[in-house]
Protein backbone atom coordinates (compact mmCIF):
# COMPACT_ATOMS: atom_id res chain seq x y z
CA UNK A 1 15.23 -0.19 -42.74
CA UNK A 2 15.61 -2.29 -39.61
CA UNK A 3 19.36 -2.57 -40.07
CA UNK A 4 19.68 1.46 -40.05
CA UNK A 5 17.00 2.07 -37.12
CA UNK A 6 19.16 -0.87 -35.06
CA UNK A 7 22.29 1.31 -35.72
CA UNK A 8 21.11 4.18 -34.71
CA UNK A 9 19.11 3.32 -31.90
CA UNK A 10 15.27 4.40 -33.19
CA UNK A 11 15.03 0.61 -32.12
CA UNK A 12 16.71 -1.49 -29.96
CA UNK A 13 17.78 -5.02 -30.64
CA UNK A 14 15.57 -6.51 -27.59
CA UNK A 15 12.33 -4.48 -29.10
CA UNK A 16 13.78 -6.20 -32.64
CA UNK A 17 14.08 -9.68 -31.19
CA UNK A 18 10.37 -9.19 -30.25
CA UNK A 19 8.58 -8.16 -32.88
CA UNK A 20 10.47 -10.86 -34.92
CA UNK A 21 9.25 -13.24 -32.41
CA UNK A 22 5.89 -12.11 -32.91
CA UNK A 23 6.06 -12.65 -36.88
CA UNK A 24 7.35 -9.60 -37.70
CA UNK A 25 4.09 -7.37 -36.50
CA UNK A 26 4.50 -3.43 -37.34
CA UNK A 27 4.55 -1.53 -33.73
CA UNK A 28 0.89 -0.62 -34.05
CA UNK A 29 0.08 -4.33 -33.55
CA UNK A 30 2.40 -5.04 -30.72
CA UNK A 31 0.92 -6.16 -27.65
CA UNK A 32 0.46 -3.56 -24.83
CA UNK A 33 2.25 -3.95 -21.86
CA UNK A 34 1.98 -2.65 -18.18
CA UNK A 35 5.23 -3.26 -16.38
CA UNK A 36 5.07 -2.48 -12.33
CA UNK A 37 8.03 -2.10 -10.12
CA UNK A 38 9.11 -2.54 -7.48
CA UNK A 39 6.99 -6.34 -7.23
CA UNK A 40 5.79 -6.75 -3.70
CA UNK A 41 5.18 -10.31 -2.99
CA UNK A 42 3.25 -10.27 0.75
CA UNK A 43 0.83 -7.95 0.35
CA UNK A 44 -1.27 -9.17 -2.34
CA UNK A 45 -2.34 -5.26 -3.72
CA UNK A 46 -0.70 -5.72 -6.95
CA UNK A 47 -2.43 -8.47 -8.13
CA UNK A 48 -6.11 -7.33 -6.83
CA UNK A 49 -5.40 -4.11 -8.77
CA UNK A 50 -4.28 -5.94 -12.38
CA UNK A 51 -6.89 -8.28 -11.53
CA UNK A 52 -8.58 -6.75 -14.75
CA UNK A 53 -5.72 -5.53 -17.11
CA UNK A 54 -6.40 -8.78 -19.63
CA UNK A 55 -9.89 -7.70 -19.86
CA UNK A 56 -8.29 -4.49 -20.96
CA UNK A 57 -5.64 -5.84 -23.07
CA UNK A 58 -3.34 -5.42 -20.91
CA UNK A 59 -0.48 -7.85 -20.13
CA UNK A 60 1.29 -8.00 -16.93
CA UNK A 61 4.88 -7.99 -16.47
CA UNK A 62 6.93 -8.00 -13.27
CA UNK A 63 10.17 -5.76 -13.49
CA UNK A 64 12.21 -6.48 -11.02
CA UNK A 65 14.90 -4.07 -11.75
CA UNK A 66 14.16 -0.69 -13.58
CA UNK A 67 17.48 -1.32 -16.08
CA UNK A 68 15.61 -4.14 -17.48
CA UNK A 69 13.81 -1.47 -19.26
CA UNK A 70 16.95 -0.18 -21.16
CA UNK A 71 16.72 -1.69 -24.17
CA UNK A 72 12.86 -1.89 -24.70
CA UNK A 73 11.25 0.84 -26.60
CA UNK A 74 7.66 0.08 -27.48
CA UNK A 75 6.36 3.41 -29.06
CA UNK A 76 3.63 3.73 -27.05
CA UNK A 77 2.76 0.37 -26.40
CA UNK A 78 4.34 -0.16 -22.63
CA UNK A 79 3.36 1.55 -19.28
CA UNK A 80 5.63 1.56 -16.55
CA UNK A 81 3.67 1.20 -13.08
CA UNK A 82 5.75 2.58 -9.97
CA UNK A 83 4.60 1.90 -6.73
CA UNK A 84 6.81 2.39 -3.37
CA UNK A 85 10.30 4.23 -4.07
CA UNK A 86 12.22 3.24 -0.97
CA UNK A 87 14.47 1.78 -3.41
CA UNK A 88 16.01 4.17 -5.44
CA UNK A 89 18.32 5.41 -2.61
CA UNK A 90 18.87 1.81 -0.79
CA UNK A 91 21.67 1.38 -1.46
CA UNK A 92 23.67 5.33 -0.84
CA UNK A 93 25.50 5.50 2.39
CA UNK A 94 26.40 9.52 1.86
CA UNK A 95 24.95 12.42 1.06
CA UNK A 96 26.50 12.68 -1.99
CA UNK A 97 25.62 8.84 -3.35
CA UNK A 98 22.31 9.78 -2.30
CA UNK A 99 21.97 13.26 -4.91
CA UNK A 100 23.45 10.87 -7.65
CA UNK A 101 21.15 7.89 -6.94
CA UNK A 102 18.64 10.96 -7.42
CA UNK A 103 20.18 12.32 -10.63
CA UNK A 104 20.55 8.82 -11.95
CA UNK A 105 16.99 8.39 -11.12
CA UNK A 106 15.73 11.25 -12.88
CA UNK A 107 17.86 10.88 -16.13
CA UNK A 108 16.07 7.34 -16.17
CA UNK A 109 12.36 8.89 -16.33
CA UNK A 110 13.54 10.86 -19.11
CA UNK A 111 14.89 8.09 -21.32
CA UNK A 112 11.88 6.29 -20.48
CA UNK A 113 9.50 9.04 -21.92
CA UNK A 114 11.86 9.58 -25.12
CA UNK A 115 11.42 5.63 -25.56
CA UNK A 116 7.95 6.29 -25.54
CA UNK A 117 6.69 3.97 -22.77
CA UNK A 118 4.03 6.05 -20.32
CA UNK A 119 4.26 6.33 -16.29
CA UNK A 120 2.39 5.81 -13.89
CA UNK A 121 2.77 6.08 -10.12
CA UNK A 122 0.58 4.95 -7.63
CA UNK A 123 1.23 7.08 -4.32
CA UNK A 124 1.56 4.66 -1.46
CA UNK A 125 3.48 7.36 1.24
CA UNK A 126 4.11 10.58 1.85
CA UNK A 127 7.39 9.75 2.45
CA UNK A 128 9.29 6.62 3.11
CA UNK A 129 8.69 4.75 7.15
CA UNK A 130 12.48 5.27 7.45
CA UNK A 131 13.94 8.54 5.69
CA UNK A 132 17.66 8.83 6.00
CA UNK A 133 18.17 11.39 3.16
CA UNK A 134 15.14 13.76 3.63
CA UNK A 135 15.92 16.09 0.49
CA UNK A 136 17.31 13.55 -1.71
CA UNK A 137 13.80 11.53 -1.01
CA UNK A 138 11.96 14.90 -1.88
CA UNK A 139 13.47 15.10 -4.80
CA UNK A 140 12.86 11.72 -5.91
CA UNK A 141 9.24 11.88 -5.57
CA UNK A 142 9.26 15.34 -7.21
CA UNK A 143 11.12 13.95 -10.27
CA UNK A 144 8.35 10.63 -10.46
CA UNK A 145 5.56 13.36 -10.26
CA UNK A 146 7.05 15.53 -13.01
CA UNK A 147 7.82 12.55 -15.10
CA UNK A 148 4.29 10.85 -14.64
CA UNK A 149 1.73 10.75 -17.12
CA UNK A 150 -0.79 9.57 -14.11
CA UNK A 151 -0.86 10.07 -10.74
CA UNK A 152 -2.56 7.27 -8.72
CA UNK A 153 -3.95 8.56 -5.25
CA UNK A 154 -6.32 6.35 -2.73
CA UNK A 155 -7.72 8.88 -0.64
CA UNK A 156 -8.67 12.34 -1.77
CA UNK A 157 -6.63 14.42 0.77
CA UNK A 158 -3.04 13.18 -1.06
CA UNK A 159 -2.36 16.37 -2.94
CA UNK A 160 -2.75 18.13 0.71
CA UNK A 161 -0.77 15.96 2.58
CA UNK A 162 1.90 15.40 0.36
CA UNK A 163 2.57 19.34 0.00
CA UNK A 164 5.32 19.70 2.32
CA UNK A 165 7.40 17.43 0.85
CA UNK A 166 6.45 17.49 -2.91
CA UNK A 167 3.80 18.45 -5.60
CA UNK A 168 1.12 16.80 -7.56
CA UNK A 169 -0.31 18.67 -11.02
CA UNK A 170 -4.40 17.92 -10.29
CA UNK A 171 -4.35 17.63 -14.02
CA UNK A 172 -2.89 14.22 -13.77
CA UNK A 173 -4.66 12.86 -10.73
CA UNK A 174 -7.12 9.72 -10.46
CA UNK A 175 -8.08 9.12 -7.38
CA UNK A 176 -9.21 5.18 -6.95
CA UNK A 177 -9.50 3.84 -3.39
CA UNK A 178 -7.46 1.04 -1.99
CA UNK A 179 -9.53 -2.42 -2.47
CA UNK A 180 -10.99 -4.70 0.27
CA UNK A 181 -9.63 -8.28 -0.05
CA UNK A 182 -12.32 -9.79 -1.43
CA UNK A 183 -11.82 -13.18 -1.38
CA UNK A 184 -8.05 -13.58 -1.50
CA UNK A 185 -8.22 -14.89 1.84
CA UNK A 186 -9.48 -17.58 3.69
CA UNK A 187 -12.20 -16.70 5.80
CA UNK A 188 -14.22 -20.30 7.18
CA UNK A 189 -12.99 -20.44 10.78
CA UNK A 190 -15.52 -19.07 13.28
CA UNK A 191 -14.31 -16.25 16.54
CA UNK A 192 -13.82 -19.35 18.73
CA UNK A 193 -12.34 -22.39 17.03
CA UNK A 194 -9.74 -19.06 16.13
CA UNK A 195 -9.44 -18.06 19.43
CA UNK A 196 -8.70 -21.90 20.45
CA UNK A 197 -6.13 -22.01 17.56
CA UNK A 198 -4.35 -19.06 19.06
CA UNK A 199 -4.42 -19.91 22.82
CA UNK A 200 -6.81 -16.77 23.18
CA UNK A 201 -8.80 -16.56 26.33
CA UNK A 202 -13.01 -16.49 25.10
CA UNK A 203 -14.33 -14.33 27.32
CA UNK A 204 -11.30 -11.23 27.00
CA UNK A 205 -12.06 -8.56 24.85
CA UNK A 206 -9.24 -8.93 22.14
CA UNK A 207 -7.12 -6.10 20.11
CA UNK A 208 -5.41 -7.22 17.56
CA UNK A 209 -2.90 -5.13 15.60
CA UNK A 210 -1.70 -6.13 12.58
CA UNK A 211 1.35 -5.83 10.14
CA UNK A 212 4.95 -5.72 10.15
CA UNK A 213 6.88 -4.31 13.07
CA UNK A 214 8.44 -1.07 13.27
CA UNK A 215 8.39 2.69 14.55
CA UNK A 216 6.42 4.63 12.35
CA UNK A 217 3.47 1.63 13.43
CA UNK A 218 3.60 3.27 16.95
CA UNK A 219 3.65 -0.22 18.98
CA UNK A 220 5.17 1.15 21.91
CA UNK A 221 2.56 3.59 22.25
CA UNK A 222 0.21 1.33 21.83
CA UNK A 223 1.30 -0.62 24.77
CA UNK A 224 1.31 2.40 27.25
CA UNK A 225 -1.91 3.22 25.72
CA UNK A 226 -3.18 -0.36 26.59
CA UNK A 227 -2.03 -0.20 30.02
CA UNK A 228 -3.70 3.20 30.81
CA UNK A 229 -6.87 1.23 29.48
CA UNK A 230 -6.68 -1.71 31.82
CA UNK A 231 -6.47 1.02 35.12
CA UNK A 232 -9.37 2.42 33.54
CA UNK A 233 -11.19 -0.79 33.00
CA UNK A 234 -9.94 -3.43 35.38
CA UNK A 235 -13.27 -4.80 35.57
CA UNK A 236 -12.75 -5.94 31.63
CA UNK A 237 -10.66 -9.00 30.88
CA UNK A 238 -8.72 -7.80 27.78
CA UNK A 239 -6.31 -8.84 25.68
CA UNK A 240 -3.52 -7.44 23.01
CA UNK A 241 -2.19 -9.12 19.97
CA UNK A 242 0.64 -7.76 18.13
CA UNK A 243 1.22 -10.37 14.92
CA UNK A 244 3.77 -9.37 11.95
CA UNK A 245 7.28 -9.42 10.48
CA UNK A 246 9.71 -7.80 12.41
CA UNK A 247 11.51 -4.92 9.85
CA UNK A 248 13.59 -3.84 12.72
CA UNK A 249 15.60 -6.01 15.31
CA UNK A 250 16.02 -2.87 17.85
CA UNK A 251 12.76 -1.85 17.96
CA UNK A 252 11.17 -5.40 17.94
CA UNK A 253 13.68 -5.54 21.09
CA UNK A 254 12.27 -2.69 22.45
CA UNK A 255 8.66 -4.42 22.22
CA UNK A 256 9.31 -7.62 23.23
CA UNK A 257 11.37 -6.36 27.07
CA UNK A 258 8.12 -4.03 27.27
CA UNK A 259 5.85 -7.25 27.25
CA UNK A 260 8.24 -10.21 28.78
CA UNK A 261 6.04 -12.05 30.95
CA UNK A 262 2.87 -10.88 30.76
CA UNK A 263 0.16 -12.73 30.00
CA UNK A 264 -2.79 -10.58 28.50
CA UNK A 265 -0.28 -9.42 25.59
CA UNK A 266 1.00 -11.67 22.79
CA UNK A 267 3.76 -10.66 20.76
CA UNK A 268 3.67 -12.85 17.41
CA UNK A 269 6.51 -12.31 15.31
CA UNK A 270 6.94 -13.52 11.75
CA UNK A 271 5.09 -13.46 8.56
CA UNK A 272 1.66 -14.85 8.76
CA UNK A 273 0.95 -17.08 5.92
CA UNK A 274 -2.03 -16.12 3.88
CA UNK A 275 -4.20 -19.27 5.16
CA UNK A 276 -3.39 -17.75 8.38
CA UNK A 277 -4.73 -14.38 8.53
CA UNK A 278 -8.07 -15.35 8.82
CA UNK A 279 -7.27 -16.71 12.39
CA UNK A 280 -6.43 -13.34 13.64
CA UNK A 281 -9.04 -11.33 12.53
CA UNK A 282 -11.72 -13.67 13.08
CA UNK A 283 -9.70 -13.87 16.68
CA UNK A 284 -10.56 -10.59 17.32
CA UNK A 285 -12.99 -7.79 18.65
CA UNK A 286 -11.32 -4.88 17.39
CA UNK A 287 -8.23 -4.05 14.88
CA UNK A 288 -6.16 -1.29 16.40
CA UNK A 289 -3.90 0.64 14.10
CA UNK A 290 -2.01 3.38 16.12
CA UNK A 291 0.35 4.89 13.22
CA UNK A 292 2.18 7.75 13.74
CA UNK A 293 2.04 8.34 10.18
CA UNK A 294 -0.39 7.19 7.48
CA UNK A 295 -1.35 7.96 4.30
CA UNK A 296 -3.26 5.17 3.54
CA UNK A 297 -3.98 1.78 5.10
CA UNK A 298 -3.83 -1.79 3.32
CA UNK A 299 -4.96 -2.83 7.45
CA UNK A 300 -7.93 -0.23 7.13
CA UNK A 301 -9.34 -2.19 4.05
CA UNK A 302 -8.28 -6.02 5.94
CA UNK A 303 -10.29 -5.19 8.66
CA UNK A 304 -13.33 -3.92 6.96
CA UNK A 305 -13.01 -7.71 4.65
CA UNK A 306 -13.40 -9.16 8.48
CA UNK A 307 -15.85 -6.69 9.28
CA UNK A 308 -13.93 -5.55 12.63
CA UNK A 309 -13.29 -2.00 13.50
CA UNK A 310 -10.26 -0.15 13.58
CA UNK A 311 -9.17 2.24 16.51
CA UNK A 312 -6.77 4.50 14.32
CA UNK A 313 -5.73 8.25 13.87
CA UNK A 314 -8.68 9.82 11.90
CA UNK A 315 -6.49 10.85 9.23
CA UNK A 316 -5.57 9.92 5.48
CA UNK A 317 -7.33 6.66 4.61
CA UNK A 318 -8.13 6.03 7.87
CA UNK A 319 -10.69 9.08 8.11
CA UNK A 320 -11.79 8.41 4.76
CA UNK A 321 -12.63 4.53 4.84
CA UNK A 322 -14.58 5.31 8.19
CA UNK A 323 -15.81 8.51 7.26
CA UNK A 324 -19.90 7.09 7.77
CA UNK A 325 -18.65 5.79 11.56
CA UNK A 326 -15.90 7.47 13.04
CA UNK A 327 -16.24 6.56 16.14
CA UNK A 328 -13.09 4.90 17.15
CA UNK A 329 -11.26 7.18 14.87
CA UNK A 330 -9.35 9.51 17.44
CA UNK A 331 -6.55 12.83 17.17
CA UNK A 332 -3.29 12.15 17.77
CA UNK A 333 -2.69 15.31 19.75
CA UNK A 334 -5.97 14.27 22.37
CA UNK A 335 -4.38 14.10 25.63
CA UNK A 336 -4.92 10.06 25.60
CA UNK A 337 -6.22 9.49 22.43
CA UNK A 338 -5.92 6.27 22.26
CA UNK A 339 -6.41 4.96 25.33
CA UNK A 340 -10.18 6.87 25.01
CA UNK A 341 -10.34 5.11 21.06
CA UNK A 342 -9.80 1.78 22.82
CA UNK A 343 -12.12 2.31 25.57
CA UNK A 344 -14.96 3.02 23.39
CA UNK A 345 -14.48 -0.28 21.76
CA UNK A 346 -15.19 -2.33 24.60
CA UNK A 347 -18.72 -1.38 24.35
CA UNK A 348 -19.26 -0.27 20.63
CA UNK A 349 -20.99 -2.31 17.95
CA UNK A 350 -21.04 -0.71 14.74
CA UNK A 351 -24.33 -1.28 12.34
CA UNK A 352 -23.09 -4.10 10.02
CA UNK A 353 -24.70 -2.03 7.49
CA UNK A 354 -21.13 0.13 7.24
CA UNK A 355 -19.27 -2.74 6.39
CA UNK A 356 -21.68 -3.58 3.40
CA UNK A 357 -20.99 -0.06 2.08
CA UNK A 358 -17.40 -0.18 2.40
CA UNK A 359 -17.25 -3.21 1.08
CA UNK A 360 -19.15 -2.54 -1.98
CA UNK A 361 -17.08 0.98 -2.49
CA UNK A 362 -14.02 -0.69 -1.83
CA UNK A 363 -14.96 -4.45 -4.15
CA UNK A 364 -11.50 -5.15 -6.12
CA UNK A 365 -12.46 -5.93 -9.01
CA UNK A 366 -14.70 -3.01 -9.72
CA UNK A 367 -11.97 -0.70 -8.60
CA UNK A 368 -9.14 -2.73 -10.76
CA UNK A 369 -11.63 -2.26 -13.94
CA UNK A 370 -11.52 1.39 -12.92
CA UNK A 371 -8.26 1.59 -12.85
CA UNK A 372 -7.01 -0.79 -16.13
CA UNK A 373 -9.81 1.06 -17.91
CA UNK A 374 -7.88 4.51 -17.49
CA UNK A 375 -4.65 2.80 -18.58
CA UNK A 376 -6.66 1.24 -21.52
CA UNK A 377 -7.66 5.01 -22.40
CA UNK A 378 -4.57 6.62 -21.58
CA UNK A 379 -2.46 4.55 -24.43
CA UNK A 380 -5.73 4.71 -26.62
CA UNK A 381 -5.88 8.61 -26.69
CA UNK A 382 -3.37 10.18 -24.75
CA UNK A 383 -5.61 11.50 -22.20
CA UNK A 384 -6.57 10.79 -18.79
CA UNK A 385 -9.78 12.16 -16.98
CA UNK A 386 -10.48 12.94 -13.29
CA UNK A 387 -11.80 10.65 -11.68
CA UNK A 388 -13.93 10.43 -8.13
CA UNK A 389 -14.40 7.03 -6.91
């Protein structure tokens, strides 16, 4: 009876409330859910990759907080989608708050499993950009991969990279790539009505780098990088953008007393509306991304929907989005690296040819299919097959 599976917890009263709600359907006919936290609300990845979950019967649902799960048990009907982790020690300011957050954390995956919903985790980093509690961050990505019925990766050399700090079971990886942009943004204005909209000089040759602003982006670098290019090339006009949120005050600090008064680099903080981004790339010659670290690159797969370039570290999703033309790909242990990357740009034009590839490897809603299908299968049969992409 209801009464006896509410009192002793087989069912909770929110799971109750719902299936009354829904006319009192047995749980084989409830509805199947895919819940995703935590929601990121700039970068539009989320909804390019669910972009096909109701043509798999899926229904989206935000969770903004992972105890809004507690009291919803749908017996194989829900899948919880977890993307970035950051969050799970935010808030610990010791060691020991940290190993509890951890703990905490863990006994959470468990109760979700024994409530039967299914996990999935999409593998963004290695690691978090700012790591304060190394271990406890370990640990927190080897309790998500133990507890996770799938293992999302977006570039095939995860498992290798990741190995240091945790491990992935192969049995439970699909590897789908991250999506171009499609046609989530704008993309009408032409090179020079965008260059007149950002007070860009028309005949400079202009880098633009993209995306919030903080260490691990290697923006300081950059701009010794950039200088050792202008000795090199004085006879080239050339210009650096640097356009994004700031995420840290000191280092943004740092950037901006590198650059005060000069003229051939613009420092643009803030958020750039999505209406906006088309300016920038379409501003540019060439999208330089001079991480030191990456794992994969939302930037990578911005530039390609521009059809620009990126000068980047040929690693991770870098390498592998530019494996057919790596040519402005570089090592970040080359004595000048990037300063050589950036010099080849001046004078490379890439065959637009690799840009139709990428783009039609990369097209978001044949990867979201790809991906909702495997969901649709997993609840359907248990099971999940490897898959190359």
């Amino acid at each position: 009876m209801r009464i006896d599976d509410l009192a002793s917890g087989a069912q909770t009263w929110a799971s109750a409330f719902v299936s009354a709600a829904l006319g009192g359907k047995t749980d084989q006919s409830l509805p199947d859910l895919l819940m995703y936290y935590p929601v990121a609300q700039v970068n539009p990845y989320q909804p390019m990759l669910y972009a096909s979950a109701e043509k798999n019967s899926l229904s989206v649902l935000p969770l903004l907080r992972l105890e809004s799960l507690d009291d919803i048990a749908w017996q194989g009907h829900g899948i919880v989608h977890l993307h970035w982790l950051a969050s799970i020690l935010q808030s610990a300011s010791t060691e020991a708050e940290a190993d509890a957050a951890v703990a905490g954390y863990a006994q959470r995956l468990g109760t979700m499993r024994r409530m039967g919903l299914r996990i999935v985790w999409t593998v963004h980093n290695v690691m978090p950009h700012t790591t304060k509690w190394v271990q406890a961050e370990r640990a927190v990505r080897q309790a998500t991969a133990d507890a996770a019925d799938l293992i999302h990766v977006m570039n095939r050399d995860t498992e290798r990279l990741t190995s240091a700090h945790f491990r992935i079971d192969p049995r439970k990886v699909l590897h789908i790539p991250h999506p171009t942009y499609g046609d989530w943004y704008a993309n009408v204005i032409s090179p020079k009505h965008a260059r007149q909209d950002l007070g860009l000089d028309p005949d400079s040759f202009t880098f633009l780098c993209f995306g919030s602003i903080q260490p691990y982006k290697g923006l300081l670098e950059l701009i010794d990088a950039y200088d050792i290019l202008c000795r090199r090339r004085a006879d080239r006009a050339c210009t650096l953008v640097i356009a994004g949120q700031v995420d840290n005050d000191d280092y943004y600090a740092a950037l901006r007393a590198r650059v005060a008064d000069r003229m051939d680099v613009r420092l643009i903080p803030g958020n750039v509306r999505d209406q906006r981004v088309q300016y920038y790339f379409n501003s540019c010659d060439a999208v330089v991304a001079p991480y030191l670290e990456t794992l994969n690159s939302g930037v990578a797969m911005l530039a390609a929907t521009f059809r620009r370039m990126v000068v980047a570290p040929a690693e991770g999703g870098m390498a592998e989005v530019f494996a057919d033309d790596p040519s402005l790909l570089y090592s970040r242990t080359a004595t000048h690296g990037l300063a050589s990357a950036m010099e080849r740009a001046l004078s490379y034009r890439p065959n637009e040819s690799l840009f139709d590839s990428i783009l039609a490897r990369h097209d978001p809603y044949l990867l979201s299919d790809r991906f909702c299908s495997e969901l649709r299968k997993m609840l359907e049969d248990g099971t999940v097959e490897r898959q190359e992409c």
